[in-house]
C-alpha atoms as a PDB file:
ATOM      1  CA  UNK A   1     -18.746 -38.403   7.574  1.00  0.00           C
ATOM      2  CA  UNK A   2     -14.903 -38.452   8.139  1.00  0.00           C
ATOM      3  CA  UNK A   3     -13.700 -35.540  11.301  1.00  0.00           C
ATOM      4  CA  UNK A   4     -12.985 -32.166   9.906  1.00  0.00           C
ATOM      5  CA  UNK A   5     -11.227 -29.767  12.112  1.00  0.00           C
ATOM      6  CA  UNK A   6     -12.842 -26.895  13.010  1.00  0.00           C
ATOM      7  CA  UNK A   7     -10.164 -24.675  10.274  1.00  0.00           C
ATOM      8  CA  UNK A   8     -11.339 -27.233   7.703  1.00  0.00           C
ATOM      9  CA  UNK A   9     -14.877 -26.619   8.414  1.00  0.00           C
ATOM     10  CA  UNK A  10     -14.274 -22.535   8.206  1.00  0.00           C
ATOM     11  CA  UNK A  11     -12.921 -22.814   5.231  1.00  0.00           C
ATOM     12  CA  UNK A  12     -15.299 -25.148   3.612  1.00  0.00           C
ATOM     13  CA  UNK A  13     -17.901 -22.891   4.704  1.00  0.00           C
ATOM     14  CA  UNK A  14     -15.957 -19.501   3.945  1.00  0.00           C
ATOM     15  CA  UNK A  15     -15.580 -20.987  -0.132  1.00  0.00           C
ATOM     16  CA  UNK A  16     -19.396 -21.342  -0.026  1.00  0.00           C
ATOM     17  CA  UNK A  17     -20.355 -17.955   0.885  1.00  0.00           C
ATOM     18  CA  UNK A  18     -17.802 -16.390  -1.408  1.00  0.00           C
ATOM     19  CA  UNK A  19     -17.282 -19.006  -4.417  1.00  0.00           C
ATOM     20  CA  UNK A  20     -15.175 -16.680  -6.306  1.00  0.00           C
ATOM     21  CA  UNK A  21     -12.525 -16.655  -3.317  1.00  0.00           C
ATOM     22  CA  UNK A  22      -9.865 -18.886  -5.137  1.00  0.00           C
ATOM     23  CA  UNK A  23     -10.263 -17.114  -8.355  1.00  0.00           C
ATOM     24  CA  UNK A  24      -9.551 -13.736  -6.349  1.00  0.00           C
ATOM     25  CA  UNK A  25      -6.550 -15.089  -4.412  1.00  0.00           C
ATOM     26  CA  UNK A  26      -4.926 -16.239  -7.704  1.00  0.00           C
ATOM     27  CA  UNK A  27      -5.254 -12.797  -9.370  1.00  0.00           C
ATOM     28  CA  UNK A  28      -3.872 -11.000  -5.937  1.00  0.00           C
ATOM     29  CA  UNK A  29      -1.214 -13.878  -6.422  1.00  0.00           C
ATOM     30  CA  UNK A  30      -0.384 -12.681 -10.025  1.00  0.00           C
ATOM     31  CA  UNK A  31      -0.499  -9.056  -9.580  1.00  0.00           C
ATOM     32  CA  UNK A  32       1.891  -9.750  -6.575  1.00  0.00           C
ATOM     33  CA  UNK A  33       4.311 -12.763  -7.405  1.00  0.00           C
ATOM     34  CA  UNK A  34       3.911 -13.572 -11.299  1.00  0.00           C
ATOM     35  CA  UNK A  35       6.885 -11.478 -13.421  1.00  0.00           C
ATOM     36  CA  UNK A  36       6.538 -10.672 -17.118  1.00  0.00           C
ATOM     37  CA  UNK A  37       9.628 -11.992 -19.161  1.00  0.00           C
ATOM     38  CA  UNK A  38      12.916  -9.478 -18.721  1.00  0.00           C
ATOM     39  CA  UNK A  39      13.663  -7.553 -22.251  1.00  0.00           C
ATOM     40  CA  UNK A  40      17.517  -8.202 -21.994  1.00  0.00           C
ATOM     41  CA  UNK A  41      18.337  -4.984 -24.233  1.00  0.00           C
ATOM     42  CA  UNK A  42      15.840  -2.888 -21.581  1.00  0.00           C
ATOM     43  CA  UNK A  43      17.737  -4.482 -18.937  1.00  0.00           C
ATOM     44  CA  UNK A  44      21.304  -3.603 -20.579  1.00  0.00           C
ATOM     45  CA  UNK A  45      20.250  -0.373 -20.630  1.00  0.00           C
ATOM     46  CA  UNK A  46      18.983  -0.023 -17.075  1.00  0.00           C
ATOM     47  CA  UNK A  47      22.487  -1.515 -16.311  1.00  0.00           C
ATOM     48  CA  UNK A  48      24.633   0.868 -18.644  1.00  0.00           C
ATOM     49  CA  UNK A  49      22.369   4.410 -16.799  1.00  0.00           C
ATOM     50  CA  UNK A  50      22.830   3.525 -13.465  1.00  0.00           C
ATOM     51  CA  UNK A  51      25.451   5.679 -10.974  1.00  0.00           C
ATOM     52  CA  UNK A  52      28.427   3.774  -9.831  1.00  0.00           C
ATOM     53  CA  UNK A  53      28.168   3.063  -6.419  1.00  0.00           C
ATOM     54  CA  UNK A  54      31.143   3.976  -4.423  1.00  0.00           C
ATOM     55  CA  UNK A  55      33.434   2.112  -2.819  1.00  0.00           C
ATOM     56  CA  UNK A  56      32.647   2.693   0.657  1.00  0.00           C
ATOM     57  CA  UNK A  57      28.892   4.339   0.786  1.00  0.00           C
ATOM     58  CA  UNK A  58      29.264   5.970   4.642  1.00  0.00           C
ATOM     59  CA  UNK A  59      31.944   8.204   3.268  1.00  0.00           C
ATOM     60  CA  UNK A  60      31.211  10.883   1.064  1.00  0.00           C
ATOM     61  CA  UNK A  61      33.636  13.243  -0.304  1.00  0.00           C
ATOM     62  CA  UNK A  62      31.864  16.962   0.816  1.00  0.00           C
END
């Protein structure tokens, strides 16, 4: 049998207890990371409603 470090060990054991590790790491992954496709009209929009920001943001007019 070929050295395994002692992380490599862990986690081969860690996968055995819980066998449906990966599959929950990819669904944290996609709840997290994984972006549905922009609707460009939504986003135009979004654009078109939002307040101008002005030009110098620590000063404001009272």
């Amino acid at each position: 049998m070929p050295y395994q470090s002692d992380v490599t060990q862990f986690l081969n054991q860690l996968k055995q207890q819980k066998p449906t590790l990966e599959e929950e790491q990819r669904k944290g992954r996609s709840l997290l990371w994984d972006k549905q496709p922009i609707d460009l009209e939504e986003r135009a929009e979004q654009q078109e409603s939002r307040v101008k920001q002005t030009s110098y943001v620590y000063y404001q007019n009272f």
